[in-house]
N, C-alpha and C. Protein backbone atom coordinates (compact mmCIF):
# COMPACT_ATOMS: atom_id res chain seq x y z
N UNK A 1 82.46 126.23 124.87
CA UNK A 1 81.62 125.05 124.77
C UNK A 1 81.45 124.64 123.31
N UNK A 2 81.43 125.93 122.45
CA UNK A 2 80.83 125.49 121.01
C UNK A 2 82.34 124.52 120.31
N UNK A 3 83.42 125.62 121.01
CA UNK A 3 84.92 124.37 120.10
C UNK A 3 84.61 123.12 120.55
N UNK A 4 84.73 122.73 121.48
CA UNK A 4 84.29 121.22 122.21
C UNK A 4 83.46 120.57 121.82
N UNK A 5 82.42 120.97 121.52
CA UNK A 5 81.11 120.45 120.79
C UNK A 5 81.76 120.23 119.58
N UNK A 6 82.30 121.15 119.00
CA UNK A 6 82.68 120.74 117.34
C UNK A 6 83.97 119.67 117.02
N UNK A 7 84.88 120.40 118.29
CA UNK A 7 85.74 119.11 118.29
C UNK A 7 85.55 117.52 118.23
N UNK A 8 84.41 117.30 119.23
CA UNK A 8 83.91 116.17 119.77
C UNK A 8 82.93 115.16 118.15
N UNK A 9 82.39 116.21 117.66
CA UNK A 9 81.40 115.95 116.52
C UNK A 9 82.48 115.58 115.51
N UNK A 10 83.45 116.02 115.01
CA UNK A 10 84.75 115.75 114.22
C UNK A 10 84.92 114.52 114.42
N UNK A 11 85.34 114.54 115.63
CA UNK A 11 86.54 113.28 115.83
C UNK A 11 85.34 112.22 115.72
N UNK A 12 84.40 111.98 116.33
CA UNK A 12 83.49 110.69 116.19
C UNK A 12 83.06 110.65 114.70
N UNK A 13 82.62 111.99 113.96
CA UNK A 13 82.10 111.58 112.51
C UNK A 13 83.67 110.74 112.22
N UNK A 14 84.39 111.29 111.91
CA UNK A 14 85.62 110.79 111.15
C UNK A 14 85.92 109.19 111.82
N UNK A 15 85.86 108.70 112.99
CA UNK A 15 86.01 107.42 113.29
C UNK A 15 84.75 106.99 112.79
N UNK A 16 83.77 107.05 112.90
CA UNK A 16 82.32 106.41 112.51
C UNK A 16 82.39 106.22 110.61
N UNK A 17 82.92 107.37 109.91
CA UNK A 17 83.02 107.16 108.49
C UNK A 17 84.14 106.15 107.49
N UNK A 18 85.38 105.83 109.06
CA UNK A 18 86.14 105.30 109.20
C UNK A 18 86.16 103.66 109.20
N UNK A 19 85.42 103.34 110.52
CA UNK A 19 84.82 102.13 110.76
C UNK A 19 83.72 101.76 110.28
N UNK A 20 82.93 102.44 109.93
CA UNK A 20 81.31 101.68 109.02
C UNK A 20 81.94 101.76 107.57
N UNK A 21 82.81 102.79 106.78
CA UNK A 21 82.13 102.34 105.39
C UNK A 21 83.91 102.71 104.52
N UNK A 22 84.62 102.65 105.76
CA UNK A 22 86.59 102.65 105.04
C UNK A 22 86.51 104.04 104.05
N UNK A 23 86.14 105.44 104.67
CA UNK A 23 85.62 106.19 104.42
C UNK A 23 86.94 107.46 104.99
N UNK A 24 87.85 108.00 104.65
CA UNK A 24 88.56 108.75 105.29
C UNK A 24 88.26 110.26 104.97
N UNK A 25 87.98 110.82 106.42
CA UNK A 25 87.35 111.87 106.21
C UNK A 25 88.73 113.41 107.01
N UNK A 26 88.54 114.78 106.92
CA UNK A 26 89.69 115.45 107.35
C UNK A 26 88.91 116.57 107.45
N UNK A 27 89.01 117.13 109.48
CA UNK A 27 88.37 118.73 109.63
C UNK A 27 88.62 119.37 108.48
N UNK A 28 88.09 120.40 108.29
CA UNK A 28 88.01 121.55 106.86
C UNK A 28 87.43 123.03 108.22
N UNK A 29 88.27 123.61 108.29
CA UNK A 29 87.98 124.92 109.03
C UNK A 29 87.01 125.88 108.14
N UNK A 30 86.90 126.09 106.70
CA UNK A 30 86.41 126.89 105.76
C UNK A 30 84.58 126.56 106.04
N UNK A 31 84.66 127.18 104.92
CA UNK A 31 82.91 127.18 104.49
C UNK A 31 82.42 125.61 103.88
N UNK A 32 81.52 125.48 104.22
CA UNK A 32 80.65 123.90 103.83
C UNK A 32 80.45 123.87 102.28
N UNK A 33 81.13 122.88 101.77
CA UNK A 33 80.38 122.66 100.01
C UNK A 33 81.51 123.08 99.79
N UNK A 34 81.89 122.67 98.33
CA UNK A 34 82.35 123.23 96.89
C UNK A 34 81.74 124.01 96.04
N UNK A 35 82.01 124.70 95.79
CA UNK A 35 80.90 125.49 94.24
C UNK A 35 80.43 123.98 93.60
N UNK A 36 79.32 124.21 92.96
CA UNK A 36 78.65 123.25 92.52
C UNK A 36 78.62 121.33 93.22
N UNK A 37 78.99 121.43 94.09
CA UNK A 37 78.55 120.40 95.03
C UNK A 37 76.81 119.95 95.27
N UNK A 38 76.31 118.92 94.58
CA UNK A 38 75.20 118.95 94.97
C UNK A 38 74.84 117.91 96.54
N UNK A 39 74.68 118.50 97.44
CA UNK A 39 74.64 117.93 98.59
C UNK A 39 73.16 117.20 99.08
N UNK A 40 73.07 116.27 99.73
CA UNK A 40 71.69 115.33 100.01
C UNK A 40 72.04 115.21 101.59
N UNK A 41 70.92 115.35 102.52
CA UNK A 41 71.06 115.30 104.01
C UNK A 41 69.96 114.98 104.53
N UNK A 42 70.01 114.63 105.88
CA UNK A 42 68.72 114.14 106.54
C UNK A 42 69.50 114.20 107.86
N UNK A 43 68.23 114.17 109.10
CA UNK A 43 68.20 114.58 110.55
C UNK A 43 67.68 113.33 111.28
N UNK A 44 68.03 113.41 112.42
CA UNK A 44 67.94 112.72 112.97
C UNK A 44 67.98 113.93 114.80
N UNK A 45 66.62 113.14 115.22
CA UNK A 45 66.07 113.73 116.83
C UNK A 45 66.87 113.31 118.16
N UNK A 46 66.80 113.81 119.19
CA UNK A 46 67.42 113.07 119.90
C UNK A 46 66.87 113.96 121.26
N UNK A 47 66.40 112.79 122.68
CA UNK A 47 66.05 113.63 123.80
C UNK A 47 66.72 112.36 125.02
N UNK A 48 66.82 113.50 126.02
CA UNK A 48 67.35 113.04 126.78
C UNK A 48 68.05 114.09 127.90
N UNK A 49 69.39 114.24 128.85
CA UNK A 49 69.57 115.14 129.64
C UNK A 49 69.68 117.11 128.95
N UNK A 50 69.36 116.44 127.27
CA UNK A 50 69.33 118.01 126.71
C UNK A 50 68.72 117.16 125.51
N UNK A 51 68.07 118.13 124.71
CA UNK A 51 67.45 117.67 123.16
C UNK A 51 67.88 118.13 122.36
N UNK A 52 67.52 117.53 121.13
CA UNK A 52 67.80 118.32 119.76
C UNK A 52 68.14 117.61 118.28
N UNK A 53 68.73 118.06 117.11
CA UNK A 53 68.68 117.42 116.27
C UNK A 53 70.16 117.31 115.33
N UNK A 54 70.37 116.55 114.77
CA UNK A 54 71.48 116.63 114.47
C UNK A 54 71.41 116.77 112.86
N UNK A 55 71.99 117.46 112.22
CA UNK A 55 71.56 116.93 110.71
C UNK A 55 72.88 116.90 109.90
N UNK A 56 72.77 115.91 109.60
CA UNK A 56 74.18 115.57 108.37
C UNK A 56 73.71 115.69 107.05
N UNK A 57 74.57 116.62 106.00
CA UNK A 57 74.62 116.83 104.54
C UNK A 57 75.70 116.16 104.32
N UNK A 58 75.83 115.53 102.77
CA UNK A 58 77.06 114.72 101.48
C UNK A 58 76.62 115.05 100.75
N UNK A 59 77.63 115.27 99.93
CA UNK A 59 77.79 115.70 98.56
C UNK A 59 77.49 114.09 98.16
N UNK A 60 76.68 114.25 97.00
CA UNK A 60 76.09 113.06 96.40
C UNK A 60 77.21 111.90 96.11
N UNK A 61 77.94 112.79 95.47
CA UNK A 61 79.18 111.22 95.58
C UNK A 61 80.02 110.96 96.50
N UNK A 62 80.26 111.52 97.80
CA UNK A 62 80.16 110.91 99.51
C UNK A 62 79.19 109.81 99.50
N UNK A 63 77.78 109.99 99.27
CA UNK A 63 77.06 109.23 99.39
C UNK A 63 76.44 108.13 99.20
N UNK A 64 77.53 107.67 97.18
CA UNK A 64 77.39 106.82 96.16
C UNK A 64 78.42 106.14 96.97
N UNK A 65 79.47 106.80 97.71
CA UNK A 65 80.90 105.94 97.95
C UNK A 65 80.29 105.17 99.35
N UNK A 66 79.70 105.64 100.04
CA UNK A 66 79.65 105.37 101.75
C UNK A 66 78.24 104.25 101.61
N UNK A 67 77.20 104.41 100.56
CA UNK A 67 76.21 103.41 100.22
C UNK A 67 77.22 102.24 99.74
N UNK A 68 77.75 102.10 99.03
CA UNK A 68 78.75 101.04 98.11
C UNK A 68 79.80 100.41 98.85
N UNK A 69 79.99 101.23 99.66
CA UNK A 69 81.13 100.73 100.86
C UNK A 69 80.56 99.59 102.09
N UNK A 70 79.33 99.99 102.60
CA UNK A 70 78.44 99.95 103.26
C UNK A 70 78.16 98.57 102.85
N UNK A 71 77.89 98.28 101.94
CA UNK A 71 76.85 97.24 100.73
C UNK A 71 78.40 96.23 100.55
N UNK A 72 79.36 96.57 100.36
CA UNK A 72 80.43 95.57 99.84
C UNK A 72 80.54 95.82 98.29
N UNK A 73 79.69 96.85 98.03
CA UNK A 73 80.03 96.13 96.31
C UNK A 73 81.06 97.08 95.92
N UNK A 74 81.70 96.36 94.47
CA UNK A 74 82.47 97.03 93.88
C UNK A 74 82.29 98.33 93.15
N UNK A 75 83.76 99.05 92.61
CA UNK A 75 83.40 100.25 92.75
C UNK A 75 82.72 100.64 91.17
N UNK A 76 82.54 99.26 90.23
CA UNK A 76 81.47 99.36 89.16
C UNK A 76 80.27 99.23 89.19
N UNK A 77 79.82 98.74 90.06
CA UNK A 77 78.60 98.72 90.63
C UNK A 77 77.84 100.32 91.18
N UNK A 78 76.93 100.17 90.86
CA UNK A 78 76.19 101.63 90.87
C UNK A 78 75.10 101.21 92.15
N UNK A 79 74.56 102.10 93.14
CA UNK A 79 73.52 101.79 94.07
C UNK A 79 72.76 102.36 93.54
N UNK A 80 71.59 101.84 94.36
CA UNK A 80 70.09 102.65 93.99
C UNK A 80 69.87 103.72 94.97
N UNK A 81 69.01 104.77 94.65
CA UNK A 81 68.31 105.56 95.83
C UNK A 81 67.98 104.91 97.06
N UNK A 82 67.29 103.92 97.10
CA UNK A 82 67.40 103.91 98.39
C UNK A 82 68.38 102.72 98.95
N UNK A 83 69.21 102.48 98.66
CA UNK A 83 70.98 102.09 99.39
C UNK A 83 70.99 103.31 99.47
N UNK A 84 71.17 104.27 98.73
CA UNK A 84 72.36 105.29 99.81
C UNK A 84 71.59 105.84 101.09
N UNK A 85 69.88 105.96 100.54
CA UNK A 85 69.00 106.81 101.82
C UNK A 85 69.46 105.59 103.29
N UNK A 86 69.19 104.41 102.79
CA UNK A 86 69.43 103.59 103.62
C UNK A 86 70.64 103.77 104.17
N UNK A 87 71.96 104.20 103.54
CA UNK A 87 73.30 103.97 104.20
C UNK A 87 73.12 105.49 104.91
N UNK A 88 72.49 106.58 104.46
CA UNK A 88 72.42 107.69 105.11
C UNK A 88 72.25 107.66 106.23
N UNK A 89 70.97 107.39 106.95
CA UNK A 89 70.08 106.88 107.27
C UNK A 89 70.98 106.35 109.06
N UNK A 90 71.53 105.23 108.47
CA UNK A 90 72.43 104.21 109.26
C UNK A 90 73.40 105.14 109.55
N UNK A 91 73.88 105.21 108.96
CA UNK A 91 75.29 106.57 109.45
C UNK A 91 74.71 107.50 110.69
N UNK A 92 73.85 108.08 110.23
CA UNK A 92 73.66 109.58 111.39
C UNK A 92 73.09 108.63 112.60
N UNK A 93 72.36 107.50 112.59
CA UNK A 93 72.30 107.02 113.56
C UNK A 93 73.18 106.19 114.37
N UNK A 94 74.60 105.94 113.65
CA UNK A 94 75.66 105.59 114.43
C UNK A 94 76.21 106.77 114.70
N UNK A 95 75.94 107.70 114.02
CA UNK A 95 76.60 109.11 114.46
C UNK A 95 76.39 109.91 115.61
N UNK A 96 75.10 110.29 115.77
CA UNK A 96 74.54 109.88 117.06
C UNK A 96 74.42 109.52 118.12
N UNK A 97 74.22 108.13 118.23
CA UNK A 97 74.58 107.13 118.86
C UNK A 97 76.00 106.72 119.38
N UNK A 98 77.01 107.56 118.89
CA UNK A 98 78.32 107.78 119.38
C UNK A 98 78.33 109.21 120.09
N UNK A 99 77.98 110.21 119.25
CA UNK A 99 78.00 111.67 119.50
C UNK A 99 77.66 112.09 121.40
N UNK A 100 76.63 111.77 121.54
CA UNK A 100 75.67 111.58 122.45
C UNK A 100 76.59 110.99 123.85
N UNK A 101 77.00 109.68 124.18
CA UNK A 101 77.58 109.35 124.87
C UNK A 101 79.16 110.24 125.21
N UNK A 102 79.15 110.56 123.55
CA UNK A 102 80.93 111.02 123.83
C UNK A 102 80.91 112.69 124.60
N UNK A 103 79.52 113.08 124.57
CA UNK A 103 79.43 114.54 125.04
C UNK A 103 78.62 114.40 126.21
N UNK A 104 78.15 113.38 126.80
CA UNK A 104 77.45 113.52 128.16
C UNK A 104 78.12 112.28 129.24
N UNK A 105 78.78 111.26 128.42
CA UNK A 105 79.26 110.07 129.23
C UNK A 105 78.44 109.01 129.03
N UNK A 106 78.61 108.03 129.48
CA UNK A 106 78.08 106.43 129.24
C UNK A 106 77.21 106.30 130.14
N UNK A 107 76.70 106.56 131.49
CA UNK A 107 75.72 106.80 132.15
C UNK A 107 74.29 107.48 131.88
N UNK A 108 74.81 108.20 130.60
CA UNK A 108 73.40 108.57 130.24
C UNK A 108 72.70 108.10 129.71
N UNK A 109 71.47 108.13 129.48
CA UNK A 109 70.63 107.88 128.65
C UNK A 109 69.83 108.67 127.17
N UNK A 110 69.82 108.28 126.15
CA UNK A 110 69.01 109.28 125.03
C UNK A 110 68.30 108.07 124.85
N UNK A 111 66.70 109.15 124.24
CA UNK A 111 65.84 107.78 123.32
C UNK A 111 66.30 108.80 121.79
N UNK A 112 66.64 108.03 121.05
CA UNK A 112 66.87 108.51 119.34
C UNK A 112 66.06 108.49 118.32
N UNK A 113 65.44 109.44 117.98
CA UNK A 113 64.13 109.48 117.16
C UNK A 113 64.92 108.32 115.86
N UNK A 114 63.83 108.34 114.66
CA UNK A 114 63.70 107.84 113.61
C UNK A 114 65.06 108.67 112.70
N UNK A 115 65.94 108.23 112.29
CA UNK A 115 66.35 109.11 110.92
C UNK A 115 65.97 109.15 109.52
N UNK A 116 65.86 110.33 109.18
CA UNK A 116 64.89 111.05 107.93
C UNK A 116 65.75 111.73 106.96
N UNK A 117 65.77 111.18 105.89
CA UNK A 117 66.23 111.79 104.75
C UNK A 117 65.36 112.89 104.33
N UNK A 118 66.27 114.42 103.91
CA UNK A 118 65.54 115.73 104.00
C UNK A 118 64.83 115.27 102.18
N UNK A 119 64.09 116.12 102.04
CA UNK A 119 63.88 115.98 100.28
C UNK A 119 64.76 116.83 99.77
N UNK A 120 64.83 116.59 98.10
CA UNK A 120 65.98 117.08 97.60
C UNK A 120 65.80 118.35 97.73
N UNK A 121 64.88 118.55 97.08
CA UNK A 121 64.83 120.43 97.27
C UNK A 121 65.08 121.24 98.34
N UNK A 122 64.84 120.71 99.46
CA UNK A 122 64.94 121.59 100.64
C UNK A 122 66.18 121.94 101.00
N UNK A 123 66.47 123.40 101.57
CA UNK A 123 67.66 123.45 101.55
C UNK A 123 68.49 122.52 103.06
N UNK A 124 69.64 122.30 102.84
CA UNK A 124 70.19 121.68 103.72
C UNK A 124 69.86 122.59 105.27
N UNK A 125 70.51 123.28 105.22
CA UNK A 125 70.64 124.38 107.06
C UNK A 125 69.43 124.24 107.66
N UNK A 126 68.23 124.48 106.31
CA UNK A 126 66.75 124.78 107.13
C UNK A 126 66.34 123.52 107.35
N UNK A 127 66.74 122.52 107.02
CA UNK A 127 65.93 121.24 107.17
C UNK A 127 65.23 120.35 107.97
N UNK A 128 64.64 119.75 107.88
CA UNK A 128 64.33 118.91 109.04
C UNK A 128 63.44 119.57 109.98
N UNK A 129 62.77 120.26 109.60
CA UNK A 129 61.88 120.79 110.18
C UNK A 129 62.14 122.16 110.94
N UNK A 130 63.43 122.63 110.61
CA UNK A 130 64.39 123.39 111.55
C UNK A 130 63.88 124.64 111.10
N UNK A 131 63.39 125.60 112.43
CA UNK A 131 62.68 127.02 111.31
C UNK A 131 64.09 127.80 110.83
N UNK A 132 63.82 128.28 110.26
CA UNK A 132 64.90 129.24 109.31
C UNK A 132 65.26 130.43 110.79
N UNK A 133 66.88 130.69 110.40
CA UNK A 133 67.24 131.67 111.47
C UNK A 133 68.19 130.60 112.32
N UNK A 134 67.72 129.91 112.64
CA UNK A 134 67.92 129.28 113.78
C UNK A 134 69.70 129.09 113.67
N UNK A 135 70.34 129.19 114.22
CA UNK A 135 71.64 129.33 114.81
C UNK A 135 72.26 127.39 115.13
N UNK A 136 73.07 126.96 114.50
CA UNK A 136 73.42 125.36 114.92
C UNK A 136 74.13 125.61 115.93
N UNK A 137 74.11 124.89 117.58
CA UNK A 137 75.00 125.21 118.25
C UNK A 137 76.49 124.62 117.72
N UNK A 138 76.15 123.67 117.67
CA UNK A 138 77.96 123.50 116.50
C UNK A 138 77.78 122.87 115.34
N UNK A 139 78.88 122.82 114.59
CA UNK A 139 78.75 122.59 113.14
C UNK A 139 80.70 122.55 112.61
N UNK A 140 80.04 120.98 112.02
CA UNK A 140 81.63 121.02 111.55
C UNK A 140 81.60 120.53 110.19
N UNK A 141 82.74 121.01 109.36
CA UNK A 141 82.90 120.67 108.24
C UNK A 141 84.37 119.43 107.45
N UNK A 142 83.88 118.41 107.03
CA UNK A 142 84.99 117.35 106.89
C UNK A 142 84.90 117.73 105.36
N UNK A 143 86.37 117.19 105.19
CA UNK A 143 86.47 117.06 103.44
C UNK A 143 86.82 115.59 103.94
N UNK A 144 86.35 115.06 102.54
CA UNK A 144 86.52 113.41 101.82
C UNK A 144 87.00 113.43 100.35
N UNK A 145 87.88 112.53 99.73
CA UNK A 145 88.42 112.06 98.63
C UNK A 145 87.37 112.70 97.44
N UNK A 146 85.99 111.77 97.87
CA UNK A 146 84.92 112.45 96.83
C UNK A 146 84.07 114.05 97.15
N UNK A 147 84.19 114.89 98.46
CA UNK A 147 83.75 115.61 98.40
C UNK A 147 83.40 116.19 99.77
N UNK A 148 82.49 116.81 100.14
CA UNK A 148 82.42 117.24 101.61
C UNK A 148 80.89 116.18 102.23
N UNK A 149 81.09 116.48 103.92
CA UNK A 149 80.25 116.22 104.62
C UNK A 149 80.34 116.92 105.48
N UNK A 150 79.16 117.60 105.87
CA UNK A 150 78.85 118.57 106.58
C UNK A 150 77.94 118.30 107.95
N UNK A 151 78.30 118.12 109.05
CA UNK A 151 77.32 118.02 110.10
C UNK A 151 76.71 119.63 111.24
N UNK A 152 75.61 119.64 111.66
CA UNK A 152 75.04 120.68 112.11
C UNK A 152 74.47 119.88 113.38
N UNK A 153 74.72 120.59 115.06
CA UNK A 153 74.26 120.20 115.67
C UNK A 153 73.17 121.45 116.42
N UNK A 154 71.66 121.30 116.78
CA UNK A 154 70.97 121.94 117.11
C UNK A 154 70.90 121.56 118.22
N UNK A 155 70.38 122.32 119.24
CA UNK A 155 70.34 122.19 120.51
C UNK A 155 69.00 122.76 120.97
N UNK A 156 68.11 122.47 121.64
CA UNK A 156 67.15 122.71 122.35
C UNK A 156 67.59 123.14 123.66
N UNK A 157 67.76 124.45 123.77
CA UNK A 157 68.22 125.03 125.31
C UNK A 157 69.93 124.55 125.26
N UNK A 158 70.42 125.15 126.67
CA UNK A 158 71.81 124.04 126.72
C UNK A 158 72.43 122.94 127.29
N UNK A 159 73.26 122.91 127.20
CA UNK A 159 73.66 121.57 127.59
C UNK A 159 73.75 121.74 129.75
N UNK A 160 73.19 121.16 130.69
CA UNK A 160 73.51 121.02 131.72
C UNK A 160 74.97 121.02 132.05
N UNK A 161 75.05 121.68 133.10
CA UNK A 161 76.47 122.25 133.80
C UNK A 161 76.67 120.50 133.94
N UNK A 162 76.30 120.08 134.60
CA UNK A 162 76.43 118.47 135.08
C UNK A 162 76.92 117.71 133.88
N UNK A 163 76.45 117.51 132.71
CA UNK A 163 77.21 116.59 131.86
C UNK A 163 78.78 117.29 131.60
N UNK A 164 78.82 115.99 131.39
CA UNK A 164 80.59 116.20 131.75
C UNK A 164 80.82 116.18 130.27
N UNK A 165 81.61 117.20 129.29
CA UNK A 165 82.26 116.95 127.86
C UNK A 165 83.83 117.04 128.32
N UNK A 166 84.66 115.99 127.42
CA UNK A 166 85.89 115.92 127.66
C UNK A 166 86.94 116.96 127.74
C-alpha cells in the first residue's frame, strides 16, 4: 500500500509542478535535502473517507522559482515572502486536491482544511502540528533543477479496503 501511495503522490506532485508553475521535477529514491539545503514547508488537512495531513517541504530556491513562475515574472525579478508563502500555499492545495481523488476516485468527497506555512524554525518532519515520532504513511522525494521537494503523507488510521487506489 505504502509503494502505491508514494507512487501515486510522485506522479501527481510532478504533473501539478509541471502544469501550475513549468516546474520539472524527478523521483529521487535517496534521503530528502542536500547538505546545506535550507528547506521552507507547510501542511495542509484533509477529511473525508480517511483523514490526515499532507505536508510539503522546498528548498528555498524551489520556492523563489515556483513563486516567480506562478507570478509570470522574469527571472530578474526577485519575489517577496509572501508570493512564495502564497505560491506555497496554492501548490499543496492543488496538490491535494489532485492527490485525494487520484487515491480514492472521483466519487469521493474531501472537505480541505486551510493551507499553512510551517515557521521557519520548526523542523520540517515534526511540523504542522504533527507530534514527533510519528511515522508518514508515505513520503516521497523529487529533485528539481534548483533543488529538492519533499512531500510527507500522514494518515489518521488507514485507508478503507473500499477506496479503490490504482
Amino acid at each position: 500500500m505504502r509503494a502505491k501511495l508514494e507512487e501515486v503522490m510522485s506522479q501527481v506532485t510532478i504533473d501539478t509542478l509541471k502544469k501550475l508553475a513549468f516546474i520539472f521535477a524527478f523521483r529521487d529514491e535517496g534521503e530528502e535535502g542536500q547538505p546545506g539545503d535550507a528547506m521552507v514547508g507547510g501542511s495542509v488537512s484533509f477529511k473525508g473517507p480517511f483523514s490526515g495531513t499532507l505536508v510539503v517541504t522546498m528548498s528555498i530556491e524551489v520556492l523563489q522559482e515556483l513563486a516567480g513562475n506562478m507570478l509570470g515574472l522574469d527571472d530578474a525579478e526577485e519575489t517577496t515572502e509572501d508570493h512564495r508563502s502564497d505560491a506555497l500555499k496554492e501548490t499543496m492545495n492543488v496538490i491535494c486536491g489532485n492527490l485525494l481523488p487520484a487515491i480514492a476516485g472521483d466519487e469521493v468527497v474531501f472537505d480541505i482544511g486551510v493551507p499553512k506555512v510551517l515557521p521557519a524554525d520548526q523542523e520540517m518532519k515534526k511540523g504542522a502540528g504533527i507530534a514527533a515520532g510519528l511515522e508518514p504513511s508515505a513520503k516521497v522525494n523529487l529533485d528539481l533543477d534548483e533543488g529538492q521537494c519533499v512531500l510527507f503523507l500522514f494518515l489518521d488510521g488507514e485507508i478503507p479496503k473500499d477506496v479503490i487506489l490504482p
